[in-house]
C-alpha atoms as a PDB file:
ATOM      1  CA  UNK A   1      15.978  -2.248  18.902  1.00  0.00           C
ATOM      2  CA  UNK A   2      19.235  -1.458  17.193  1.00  0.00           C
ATOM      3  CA  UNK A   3      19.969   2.196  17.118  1.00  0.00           C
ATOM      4  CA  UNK A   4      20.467   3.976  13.877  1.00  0.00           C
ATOM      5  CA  UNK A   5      22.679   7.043  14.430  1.00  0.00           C
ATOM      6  CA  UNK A   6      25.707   6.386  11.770  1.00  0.00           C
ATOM      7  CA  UNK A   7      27.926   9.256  10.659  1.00  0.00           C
ATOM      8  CA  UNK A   8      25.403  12.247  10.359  1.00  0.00           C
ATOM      9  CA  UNK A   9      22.773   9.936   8.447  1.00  0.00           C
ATOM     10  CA  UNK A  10      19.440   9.900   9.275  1.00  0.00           C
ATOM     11  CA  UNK A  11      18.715   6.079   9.325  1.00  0.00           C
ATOM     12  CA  UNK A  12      15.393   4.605  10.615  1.00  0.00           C
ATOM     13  CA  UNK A  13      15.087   1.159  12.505  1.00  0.00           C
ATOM     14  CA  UNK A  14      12.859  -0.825  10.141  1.00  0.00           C
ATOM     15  CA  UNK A  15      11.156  -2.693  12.874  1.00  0.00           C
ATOM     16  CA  UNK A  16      10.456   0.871  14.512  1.00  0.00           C
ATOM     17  CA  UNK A  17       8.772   2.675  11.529  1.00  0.00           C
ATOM     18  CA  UNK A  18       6.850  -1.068  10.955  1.00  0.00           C
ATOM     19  CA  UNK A  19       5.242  -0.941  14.910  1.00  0.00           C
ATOM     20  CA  UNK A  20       4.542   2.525  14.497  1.00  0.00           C
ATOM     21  CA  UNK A  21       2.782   1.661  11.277  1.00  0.00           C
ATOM     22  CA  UNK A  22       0.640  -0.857  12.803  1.00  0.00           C
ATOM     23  CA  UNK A  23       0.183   1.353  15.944  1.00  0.00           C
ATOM     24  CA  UNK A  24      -1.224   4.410  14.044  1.00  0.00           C
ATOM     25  CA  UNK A  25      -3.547   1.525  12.060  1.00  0.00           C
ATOM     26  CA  UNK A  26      -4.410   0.220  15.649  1.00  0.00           C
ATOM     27  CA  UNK A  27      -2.862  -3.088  14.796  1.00  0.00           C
ATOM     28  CA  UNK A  28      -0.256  -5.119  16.933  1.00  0.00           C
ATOM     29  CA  UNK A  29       1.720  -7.764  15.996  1.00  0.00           C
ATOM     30  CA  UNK A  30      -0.718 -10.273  17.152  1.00  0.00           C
ATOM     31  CA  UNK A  31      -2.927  -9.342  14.306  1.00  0.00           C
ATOM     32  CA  UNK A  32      -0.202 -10.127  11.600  1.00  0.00           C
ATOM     33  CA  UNK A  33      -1.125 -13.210  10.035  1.00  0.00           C
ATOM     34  CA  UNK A  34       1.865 -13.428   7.634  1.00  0.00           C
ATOM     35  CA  UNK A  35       4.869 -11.014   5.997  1.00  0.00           C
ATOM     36  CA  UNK A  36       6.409 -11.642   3.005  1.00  0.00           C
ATOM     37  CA  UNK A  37       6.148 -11.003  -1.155  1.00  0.00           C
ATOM     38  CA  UNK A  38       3.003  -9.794  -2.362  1.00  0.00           C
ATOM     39  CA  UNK A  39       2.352 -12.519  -4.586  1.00  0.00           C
ATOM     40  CA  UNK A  40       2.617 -14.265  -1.805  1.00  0.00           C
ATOM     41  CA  UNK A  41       5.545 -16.836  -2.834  1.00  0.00           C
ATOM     42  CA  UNK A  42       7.953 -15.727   0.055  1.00  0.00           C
ATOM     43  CA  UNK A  43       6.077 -15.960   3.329  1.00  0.00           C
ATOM     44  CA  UNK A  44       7.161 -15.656   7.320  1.00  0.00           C
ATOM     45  CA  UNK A  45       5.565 -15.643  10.388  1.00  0.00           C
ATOM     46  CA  UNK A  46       5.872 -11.894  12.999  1.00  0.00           C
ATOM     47  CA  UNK A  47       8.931 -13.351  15.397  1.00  0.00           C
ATOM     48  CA  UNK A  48      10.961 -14.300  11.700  1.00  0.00           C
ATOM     49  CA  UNK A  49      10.443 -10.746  10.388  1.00  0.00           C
ATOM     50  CA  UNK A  50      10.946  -9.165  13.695  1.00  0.00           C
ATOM     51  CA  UNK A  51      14.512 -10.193  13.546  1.00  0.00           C
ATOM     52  CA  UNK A  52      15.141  -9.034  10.237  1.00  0.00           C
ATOM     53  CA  UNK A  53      13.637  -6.092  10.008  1.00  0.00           C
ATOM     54  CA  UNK A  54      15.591  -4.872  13.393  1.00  0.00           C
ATOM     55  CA  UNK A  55      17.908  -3.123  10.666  1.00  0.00           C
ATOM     56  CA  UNK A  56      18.731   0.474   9.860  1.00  0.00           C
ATOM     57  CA  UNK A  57      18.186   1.906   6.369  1.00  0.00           C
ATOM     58  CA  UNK A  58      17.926   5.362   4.601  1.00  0.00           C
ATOM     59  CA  UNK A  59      14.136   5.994   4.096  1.00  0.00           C
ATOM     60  CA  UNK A  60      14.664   9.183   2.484  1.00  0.00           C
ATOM     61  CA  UNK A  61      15.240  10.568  -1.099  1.00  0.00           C
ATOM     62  CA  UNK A  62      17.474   8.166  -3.194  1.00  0.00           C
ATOM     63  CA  UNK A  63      16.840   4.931  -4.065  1.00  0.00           C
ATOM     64  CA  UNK A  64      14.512   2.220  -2.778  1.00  0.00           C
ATOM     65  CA  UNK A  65      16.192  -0.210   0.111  1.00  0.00           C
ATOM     66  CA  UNK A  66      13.185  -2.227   1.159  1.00  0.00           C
ATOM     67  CA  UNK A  67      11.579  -5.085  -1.048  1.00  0.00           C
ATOM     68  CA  UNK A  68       8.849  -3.269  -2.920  1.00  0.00           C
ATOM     69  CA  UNK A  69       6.617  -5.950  -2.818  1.00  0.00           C
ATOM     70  CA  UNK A  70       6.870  -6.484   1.002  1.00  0.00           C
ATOM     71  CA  UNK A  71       3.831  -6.821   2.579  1.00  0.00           C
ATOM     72  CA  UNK A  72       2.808  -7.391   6.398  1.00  0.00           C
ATOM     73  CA  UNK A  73      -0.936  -9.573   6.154  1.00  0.00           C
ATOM     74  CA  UNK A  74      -3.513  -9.060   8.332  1.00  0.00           C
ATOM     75  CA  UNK A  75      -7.671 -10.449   8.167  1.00  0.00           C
ATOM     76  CA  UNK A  76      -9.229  -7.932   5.851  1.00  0.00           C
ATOM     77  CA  UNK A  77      -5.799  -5.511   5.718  1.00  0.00           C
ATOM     78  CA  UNK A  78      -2.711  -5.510   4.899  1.00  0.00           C
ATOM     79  CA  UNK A  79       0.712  -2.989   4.888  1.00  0.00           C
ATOM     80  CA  UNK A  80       2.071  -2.267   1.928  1.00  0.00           C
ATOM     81  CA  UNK A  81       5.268  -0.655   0.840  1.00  0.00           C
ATOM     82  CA  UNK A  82       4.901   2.928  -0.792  1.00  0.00           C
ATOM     83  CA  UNK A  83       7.508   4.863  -2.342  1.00  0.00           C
ATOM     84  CA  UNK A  84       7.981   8.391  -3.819  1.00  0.00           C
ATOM     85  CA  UNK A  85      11.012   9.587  -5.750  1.00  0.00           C
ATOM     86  CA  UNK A  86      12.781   7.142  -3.351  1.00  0.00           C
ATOM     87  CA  UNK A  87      11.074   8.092  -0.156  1.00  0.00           C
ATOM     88  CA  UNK A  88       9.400   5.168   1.318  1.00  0.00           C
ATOM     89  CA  UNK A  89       7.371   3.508   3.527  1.00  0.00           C
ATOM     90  CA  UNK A  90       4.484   1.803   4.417  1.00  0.00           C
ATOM     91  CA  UNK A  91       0.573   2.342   3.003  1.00  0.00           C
ATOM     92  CA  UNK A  92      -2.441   0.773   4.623  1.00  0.00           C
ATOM     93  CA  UNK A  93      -4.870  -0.911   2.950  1.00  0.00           C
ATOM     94  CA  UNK A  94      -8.301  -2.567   3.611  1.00  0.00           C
ATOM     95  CA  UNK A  95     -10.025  -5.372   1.466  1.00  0.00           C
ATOM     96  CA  UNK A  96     -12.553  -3.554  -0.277  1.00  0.00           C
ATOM     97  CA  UNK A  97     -15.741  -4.347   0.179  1.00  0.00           C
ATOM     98  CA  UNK A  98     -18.787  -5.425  -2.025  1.00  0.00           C
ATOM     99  CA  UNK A  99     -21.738  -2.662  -1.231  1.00  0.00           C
ATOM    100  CA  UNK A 100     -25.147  -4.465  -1.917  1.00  0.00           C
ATOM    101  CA  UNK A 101     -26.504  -2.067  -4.796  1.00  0.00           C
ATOM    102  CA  UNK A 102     -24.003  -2.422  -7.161  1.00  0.00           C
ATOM    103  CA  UNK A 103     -23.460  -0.844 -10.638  1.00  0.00           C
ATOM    104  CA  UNK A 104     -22.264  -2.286 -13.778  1.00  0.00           C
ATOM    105  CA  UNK A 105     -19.614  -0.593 -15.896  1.00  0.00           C
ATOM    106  CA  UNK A 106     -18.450  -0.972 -19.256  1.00  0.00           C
ATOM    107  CA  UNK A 107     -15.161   1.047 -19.229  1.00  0.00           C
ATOM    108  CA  UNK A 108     -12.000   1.191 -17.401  1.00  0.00           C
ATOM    109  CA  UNK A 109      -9.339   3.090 -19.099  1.00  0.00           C
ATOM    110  CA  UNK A 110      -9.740   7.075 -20.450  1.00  0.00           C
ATOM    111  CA  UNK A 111      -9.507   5.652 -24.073  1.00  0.00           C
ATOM    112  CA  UNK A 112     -12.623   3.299 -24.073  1.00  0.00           C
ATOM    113  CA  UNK A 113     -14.200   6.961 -22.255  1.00  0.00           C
ATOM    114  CA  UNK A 114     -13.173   9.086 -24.858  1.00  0.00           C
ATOM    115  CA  UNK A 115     -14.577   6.700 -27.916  1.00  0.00           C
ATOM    116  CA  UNK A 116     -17.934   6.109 -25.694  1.00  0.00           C
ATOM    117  CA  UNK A 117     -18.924   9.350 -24.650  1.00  0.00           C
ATOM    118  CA  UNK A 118     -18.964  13.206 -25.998  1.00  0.00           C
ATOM    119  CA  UNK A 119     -16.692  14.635 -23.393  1.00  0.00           C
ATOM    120  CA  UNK A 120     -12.970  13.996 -23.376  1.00  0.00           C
ATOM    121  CA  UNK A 121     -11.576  12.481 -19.916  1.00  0.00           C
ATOM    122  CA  UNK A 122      -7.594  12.719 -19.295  1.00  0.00           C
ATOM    123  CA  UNK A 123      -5.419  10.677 -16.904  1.00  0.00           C
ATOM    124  CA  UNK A 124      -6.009   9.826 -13.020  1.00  0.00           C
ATOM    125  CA  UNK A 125      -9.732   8.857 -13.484  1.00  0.00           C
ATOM    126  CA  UNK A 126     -11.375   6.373 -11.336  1.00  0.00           C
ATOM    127  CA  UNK A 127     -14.453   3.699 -12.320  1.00  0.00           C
ATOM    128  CA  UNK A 128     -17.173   6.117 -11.286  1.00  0.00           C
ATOM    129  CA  UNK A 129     -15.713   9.140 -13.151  1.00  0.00           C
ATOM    130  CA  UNK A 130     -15.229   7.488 -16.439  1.00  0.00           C
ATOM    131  CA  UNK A 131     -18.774   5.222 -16.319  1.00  0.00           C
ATOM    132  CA  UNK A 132     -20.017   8.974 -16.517  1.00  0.00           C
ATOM    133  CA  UNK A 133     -21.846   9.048 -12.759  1.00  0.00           C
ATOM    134  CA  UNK A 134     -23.312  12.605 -13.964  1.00  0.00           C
ATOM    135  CA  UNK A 135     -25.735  10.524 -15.765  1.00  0.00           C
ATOM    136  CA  UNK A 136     -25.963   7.115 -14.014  1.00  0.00           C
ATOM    137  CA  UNK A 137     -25.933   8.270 -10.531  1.00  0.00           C
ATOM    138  CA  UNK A 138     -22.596   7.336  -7.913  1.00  0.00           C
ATOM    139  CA  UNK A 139     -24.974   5.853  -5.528  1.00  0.00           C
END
């Protein structure tokens, strides 16, 4: 892998920080399916991306120098890129899955919440908190 030590900077090897990814995720390269845009319009198989992605960039504060919607596709999983005030890197994710007792819900945003129900709900809610599981149940 190409070495990233340039002038004091504190590059990272792409292809590096993308193993270790899949390492920590106990994934391999053999379990890629396909890498490319998340809408899935640009697509490549492992070996293509391996190439490319033997690169140096700045993963730190600053702006974003990987695709944002880059994603490495496994069955049922997939990496994703993350990024925080420029800071970025890759977020693992898992196709959800269905659970056989299932509720039904009639709101999804805190507005349709706060016109529904007595108590007020502010940002960063998720479907069980604002279908009001105190009274329905979460399970």
């Amino acid at each position: 892998m190409k070495p990233c030590d340039k002038e004091g900077r504190d590059d990272t090897n792409f292809l590096e920080e993308t193993l270790g990814c899949l390492g920590k995720c106990k994934k391999t390269p053999k379990d890629v399916r396909w890498v490319g845009s998340r809408d899935g319009k640009y697509v490549i198989n492992w070996a293509e991306f391996e190439v490319l992605a033997d690169t140096c960039y700045d993963n730190g504060f600053g702006s974003q120098e990987v695709a944002d919607d880059l994603v490495v596709v496994g069955n049922g999983w997939w990496l994703e890129r993350s990024e925080y005030d420029g800071a970025e890197g890759w977020r693992f994710k898992k196709t959800p899955r269905r659970r056989k007792v299932m509720m039904i819900y009639d709101t999804i945003t805190v507005e349709q919440h706060n016109k529904k129900y007595d108590d007020i709900a502010v940002g960063w809610q998720s479907l069980s908190s604002l279908n009001r599981p105190d009274v329905y149940g979460d399970d």
